[in-house]
N, C-alpha and C. Protein backbone atom coordinates (compact mmCIF):
# COMPACT_ATOMS: atom_id res chain seq x y z
N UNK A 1 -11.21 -0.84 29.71
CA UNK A 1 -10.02 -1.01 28.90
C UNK A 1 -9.85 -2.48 28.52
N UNK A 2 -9.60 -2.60 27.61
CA UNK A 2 -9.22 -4.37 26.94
C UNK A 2 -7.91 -4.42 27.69
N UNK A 3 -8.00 -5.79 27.16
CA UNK A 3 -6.56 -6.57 28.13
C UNK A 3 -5.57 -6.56 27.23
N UNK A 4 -5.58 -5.89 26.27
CA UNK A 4 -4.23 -5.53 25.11
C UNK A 4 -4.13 -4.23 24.81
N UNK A 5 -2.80 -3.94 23.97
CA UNK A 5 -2.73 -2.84 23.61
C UNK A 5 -2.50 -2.51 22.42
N UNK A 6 -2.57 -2.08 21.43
CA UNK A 6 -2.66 -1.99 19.92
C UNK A 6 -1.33 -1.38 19.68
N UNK A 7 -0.50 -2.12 19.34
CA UNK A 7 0.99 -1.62 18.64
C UNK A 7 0.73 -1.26 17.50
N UNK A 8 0.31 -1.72 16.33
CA UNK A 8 1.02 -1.02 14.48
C UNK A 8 0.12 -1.74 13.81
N UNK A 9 -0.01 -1.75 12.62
CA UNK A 9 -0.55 -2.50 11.49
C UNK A 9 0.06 -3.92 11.86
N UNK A 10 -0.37 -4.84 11.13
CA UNK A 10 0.06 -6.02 11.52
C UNK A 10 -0.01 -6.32 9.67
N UNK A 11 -0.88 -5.98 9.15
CA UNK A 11 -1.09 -6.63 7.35
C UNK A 11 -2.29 -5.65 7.19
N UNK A 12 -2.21 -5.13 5.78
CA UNK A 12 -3.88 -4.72 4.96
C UNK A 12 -3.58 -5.73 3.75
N UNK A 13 -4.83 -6.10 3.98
CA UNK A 13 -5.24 -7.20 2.38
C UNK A 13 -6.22 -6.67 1.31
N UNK A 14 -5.48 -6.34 0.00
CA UNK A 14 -6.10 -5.81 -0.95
C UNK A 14 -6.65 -6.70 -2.07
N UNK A 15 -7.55 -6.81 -2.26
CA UNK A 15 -8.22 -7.61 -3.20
C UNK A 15 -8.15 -7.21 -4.64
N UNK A 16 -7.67 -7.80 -5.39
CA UNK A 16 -7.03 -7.20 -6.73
C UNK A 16 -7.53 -7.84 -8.10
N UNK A 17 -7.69 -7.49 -9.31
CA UNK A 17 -7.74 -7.47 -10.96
C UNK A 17 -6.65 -8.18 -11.35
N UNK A 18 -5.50 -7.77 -10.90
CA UNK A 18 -4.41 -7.53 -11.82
C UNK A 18 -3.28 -8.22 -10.94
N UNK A 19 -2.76 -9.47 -10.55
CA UNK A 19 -2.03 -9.91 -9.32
C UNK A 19 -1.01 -9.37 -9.76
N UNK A 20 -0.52 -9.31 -10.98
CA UNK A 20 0.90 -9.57 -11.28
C UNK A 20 1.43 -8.05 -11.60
N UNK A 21 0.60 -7.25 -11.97
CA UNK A 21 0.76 -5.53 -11.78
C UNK A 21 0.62 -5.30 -10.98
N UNK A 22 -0.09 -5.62 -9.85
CA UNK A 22 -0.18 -5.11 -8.24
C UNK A 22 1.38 -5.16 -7.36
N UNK A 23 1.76 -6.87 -7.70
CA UNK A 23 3.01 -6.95 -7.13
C UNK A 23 3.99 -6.10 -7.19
N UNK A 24 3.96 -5.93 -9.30
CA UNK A 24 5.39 -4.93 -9.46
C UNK A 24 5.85 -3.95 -8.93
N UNK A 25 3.97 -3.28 -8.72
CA UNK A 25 4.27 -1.74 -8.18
C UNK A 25 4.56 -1.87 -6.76
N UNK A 26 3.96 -2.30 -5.88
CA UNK A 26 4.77 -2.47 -4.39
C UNK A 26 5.48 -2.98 -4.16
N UNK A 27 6.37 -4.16 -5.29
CA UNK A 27 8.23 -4.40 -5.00
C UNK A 27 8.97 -3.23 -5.28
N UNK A 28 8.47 -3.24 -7.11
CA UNK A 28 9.60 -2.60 -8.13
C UNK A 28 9.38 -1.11 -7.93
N UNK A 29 8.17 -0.41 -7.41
CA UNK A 29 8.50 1.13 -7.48
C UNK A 29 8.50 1.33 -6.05
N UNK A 30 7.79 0.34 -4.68
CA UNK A 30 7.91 0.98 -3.60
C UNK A 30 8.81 0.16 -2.97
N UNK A 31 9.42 -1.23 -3.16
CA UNK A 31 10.21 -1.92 -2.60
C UNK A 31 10.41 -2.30 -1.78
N UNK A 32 8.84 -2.88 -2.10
CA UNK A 32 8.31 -4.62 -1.16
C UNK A 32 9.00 -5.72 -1.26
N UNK A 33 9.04 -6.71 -0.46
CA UNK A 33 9.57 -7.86 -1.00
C UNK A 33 8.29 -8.70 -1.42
N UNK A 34 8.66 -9.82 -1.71
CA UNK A 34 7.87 -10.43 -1.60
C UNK A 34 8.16 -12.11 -0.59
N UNK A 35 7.28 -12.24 0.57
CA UNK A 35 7.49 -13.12 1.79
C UNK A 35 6.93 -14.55 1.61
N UNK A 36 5.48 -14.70 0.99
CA UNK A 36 5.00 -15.54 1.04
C UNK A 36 4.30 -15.84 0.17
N UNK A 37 3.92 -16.83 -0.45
CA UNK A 37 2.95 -16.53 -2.02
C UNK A 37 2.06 -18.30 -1.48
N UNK A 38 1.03 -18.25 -1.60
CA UNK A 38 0.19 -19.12 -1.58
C UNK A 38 -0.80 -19.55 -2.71
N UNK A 39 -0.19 -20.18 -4.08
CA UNK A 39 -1.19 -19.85 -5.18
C UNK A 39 -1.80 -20.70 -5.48
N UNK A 40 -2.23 -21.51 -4.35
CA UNK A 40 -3.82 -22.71 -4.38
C UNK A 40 -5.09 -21.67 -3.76
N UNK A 41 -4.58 -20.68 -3.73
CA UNK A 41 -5.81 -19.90 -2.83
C UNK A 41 -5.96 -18.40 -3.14
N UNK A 42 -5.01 -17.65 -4.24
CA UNK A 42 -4.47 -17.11 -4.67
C UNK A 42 -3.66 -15.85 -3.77
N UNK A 43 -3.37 -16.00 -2.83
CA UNK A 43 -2.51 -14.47 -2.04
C UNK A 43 -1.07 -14.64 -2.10
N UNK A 44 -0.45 -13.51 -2.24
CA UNK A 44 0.81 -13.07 -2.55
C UNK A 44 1.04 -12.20 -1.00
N UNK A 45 2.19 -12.20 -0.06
CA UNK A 45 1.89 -11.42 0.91
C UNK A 45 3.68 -10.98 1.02
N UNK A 46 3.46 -9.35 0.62
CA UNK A 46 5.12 -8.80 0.62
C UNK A 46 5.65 -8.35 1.88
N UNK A 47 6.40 -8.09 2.01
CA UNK A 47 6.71 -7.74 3.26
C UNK A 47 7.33 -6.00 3.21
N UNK A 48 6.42 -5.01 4.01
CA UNK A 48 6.31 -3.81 3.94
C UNK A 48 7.42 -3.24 5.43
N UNK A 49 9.04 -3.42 5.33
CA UNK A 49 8.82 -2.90 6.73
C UNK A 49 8.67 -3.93 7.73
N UNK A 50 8.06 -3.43 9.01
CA UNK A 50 7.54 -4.63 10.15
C UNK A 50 6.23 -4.72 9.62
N UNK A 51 5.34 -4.82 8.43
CA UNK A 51 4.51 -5.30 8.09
C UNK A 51 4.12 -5.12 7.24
N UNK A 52 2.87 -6.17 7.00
CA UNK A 52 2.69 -7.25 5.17
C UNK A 52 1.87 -6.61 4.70
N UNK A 53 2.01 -6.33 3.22
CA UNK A 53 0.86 -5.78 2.36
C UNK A 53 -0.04 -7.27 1.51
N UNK A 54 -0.65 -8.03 1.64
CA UNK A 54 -1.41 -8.90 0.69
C UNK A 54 -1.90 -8.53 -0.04
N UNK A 55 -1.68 -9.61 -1.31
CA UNK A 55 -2.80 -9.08 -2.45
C UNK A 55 -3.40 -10.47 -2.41
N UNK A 56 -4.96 -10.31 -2.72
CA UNK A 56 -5.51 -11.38 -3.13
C UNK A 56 -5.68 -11.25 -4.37
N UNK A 57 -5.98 -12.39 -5.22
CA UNK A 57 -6.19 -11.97 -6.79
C UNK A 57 -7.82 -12.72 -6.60
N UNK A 58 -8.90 -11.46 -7.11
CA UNK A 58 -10.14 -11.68 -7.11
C UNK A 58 -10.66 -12.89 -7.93
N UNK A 59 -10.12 -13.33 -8.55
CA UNK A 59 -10.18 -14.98 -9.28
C UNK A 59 -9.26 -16.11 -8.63
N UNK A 60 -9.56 -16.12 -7.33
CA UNK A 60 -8.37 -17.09 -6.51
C UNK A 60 -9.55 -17.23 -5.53
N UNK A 61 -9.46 -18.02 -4.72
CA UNK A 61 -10.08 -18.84 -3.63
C UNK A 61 -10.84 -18.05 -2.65
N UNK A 62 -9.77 -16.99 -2.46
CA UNK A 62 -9.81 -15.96 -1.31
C UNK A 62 -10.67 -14.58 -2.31
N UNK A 63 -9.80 -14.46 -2.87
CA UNK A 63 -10.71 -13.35 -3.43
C UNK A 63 -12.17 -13.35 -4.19
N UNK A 64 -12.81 -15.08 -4.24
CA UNK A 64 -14.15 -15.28 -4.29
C UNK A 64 -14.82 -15.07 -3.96
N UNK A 65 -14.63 -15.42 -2.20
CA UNK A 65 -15.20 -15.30 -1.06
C UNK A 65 -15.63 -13.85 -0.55
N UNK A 66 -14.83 -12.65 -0.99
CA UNK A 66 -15.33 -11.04 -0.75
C UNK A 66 -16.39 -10.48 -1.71
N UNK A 67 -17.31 -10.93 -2.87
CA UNK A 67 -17.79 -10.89 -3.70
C UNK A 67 -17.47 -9.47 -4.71
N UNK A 68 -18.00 -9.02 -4.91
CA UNK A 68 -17.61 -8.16 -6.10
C UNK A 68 -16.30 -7.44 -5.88
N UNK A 69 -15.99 -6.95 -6.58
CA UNK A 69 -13.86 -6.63 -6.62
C UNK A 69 -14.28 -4.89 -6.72
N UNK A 70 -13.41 -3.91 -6.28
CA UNK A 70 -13.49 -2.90 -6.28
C UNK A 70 -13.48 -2.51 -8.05
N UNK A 71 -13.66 -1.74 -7.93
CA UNK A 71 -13.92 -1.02 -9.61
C UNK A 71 -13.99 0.74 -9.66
N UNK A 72 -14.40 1.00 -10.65
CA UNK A 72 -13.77 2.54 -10.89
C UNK A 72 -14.71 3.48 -10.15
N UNK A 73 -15.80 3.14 -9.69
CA UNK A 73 -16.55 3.89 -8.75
C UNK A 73 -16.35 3.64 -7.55
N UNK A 74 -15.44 2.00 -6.83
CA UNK A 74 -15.46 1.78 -5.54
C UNK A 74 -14.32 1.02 -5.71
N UNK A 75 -13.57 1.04 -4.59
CA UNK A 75 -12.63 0.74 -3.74
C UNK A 75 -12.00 -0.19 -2.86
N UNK A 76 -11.11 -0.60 -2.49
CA UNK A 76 -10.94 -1.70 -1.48
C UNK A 76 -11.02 -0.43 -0.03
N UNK A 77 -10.50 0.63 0.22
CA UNK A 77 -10.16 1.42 0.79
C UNK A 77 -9.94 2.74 0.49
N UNK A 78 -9.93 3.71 1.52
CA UNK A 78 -10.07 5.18 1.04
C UNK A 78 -7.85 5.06 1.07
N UNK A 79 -7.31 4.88 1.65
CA UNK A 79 -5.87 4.82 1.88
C UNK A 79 -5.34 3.97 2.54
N UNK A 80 -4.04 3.64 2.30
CA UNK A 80 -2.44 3.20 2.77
C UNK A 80 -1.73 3.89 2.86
N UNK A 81 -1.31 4.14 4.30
CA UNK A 81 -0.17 5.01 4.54
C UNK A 81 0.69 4.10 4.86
N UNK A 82 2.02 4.32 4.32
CA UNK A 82 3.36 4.12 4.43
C UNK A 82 4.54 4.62 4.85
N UNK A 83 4.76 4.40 6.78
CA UNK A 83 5.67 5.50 6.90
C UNK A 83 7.15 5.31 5.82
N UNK A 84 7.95 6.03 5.60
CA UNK A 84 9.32 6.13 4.73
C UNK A 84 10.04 6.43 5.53
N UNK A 85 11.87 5.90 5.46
CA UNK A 85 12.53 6.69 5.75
C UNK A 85 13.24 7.21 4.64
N UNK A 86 14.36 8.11 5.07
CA UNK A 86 14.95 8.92 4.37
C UNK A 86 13.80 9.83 2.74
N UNK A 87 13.12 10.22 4.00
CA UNK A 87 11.97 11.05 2.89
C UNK A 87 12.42 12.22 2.29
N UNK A 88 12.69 12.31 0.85
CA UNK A 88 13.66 13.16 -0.21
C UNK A 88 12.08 13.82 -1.31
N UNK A 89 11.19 14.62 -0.61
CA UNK A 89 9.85 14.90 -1.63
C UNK A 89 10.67 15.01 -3.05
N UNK A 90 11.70 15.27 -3.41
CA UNK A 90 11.98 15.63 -5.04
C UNK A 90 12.30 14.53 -5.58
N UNK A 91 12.88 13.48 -4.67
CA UNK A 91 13.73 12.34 -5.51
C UNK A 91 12.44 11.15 -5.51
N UNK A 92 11.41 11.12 -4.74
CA UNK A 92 10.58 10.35 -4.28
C UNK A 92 9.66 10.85 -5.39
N UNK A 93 9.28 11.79 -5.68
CA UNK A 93 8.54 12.42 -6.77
C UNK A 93 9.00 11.66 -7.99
N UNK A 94 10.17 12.34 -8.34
CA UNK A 94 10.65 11.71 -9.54
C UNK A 94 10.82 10.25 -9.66
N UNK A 95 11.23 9.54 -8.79
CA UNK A 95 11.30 8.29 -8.84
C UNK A 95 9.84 7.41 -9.34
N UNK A 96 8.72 7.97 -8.50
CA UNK A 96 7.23 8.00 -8.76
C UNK A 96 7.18 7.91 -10.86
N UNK A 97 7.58 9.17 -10.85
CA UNK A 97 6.71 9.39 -11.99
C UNK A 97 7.78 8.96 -13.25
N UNK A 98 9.12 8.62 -12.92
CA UNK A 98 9.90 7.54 -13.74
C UNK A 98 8.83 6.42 -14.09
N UNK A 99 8.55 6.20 -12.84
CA UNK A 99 7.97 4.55 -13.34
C UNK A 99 6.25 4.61 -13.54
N UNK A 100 5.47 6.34 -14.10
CA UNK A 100 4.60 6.08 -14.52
C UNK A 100 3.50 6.25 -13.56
N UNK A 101 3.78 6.26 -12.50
CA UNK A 101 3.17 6.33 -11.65
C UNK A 101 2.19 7.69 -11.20
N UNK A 102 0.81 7.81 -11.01
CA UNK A 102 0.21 9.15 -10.76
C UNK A 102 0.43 9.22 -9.34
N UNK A 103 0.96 10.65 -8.97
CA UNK A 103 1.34 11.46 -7.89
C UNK A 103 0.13 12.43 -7.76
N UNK A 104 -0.32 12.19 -6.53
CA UNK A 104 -1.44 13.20 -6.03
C UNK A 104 -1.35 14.43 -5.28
N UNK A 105 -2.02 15.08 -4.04
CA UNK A 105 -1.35 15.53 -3.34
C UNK A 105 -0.24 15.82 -2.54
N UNK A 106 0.94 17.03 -2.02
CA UNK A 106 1.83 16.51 -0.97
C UNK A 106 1.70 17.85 -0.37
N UNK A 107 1.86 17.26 0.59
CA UNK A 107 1.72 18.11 2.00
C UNK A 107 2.22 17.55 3.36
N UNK A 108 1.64 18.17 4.66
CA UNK A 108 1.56 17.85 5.71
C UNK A 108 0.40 17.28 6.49
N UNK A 109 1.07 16.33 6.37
CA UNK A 109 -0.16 15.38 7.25
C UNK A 109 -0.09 14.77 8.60
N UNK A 110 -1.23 14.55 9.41
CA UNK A 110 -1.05 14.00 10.47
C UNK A 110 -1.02 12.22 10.41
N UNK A 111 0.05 11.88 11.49
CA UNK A 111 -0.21 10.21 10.81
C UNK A 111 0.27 9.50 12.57
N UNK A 112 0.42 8.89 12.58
CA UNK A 112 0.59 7.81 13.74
C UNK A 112 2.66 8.78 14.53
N UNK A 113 2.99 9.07 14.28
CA UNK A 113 4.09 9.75 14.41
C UNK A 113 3.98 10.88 14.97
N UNK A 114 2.66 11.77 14.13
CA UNK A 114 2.85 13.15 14.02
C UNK A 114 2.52 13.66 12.72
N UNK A 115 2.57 15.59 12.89
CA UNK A 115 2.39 15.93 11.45
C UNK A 115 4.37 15.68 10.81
N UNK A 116 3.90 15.52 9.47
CA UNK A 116 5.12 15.62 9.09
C UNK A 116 4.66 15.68 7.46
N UNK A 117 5.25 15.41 6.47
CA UNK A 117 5.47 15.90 5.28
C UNK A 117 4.69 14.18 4.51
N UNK A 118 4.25 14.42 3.69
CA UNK A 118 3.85 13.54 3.11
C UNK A 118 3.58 13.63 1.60
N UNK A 119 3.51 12.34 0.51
CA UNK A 119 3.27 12.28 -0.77
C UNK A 119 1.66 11.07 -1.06
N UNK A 120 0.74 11.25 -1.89
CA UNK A 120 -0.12 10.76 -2.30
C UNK A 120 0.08 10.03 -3.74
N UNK A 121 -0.20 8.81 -3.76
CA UNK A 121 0.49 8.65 -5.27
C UNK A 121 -0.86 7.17 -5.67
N UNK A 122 -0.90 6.74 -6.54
CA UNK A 122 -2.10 6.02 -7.01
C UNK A 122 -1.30 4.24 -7.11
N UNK A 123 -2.04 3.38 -7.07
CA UNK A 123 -1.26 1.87 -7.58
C UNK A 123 -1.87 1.85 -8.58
N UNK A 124 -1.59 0.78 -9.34
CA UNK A 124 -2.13 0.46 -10.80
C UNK A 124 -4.18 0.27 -10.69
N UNK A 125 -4.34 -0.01 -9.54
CA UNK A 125 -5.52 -0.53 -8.95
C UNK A 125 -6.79 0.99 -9.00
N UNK A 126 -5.52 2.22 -8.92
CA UNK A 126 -6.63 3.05 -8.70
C UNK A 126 -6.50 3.11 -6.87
N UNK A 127 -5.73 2.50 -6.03
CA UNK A 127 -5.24 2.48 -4.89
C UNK A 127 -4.91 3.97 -4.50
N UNK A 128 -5.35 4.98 -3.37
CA UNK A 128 -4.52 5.95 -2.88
C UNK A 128 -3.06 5.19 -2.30
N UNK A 129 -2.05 5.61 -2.38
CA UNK A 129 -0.97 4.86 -1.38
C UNK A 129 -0.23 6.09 -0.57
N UNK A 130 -0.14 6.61 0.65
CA UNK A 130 0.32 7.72 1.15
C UNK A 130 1.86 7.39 1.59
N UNK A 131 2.86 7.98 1.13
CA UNK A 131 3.91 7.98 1.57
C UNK A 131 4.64 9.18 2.51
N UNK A 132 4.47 8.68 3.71
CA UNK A 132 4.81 9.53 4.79
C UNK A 132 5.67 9.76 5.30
N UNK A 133 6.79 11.21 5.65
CA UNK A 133 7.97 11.12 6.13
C UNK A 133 7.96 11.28 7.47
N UNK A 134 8.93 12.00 8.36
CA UNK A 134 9.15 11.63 9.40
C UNK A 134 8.04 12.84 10.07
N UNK A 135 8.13 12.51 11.46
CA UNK A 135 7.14 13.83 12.29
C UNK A 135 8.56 15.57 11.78
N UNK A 136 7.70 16.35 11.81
CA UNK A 136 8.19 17.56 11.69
C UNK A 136 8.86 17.94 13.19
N UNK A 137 10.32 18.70 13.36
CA UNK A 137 10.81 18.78 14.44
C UNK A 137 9.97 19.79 15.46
């Protein structure tokens, strides 16, 4: 056994095209803040909750250094799950697709909680982003 114990996400860092469309959609439709912005190096880091979503912008310092940028055949990642509270699948739906947004699967999924109810929805990036409600009683 290691001498620690693994509590939660701490940050995922997404390497990005588009800095300034990446941001909108995880303030303005999922309602990130935004915590820290470092733009000699280019990362933006919002604050998700008890933890940070980063974007690097692939023409910034940081995002040099990972070499090629995900694209329409590949990916930074297969998913982001996001637990939610007050999970409303109809109002969360609609709210989604107000702002344009592609909605994927919803169902029940298993996640760090439990199974419970969940939504699949895309970032501008082509990103899965999973929005997860509470464990099922």
């Amino acid at each position: 056994m290691p001498p620690f114990r693994v509590q939660r996400i701490d940050h995922v860092v997404l390497r990005v095209h588009d800095l300034a469309g990446m941001q909108a959609f995880y303030c303005e439709v999922l309602g990130c803040r935004e915590e820290r912005r470092q733009d000699e190096i280019g990362l933006v880091q919002l604050r998700a909750g008890d933890s940070l979503i980063d974007l690097v912008s692939l023409d910034g310092k940081l995002g040099r250094l990972g070499g090629a940028g995900p694209g329409t055949e590949g990916h930074n990642m297969d998913h982001l799950c996001l637990s939610v509270d007050g999970y409303d699948e109809a109002a969360i739906v609609a709210h989604l697709e107000a702002h344009g947004v592609r909605v994927g699967e919803i169902g029940s999924r298993y996640g760090a909680q439990g199974e419970g109810p969940s939504i699949y929805c895309y970032d501008p990036q082509g990103n899965m982003v999973e929005l997860k409600g509470p464990p099922a009683a």
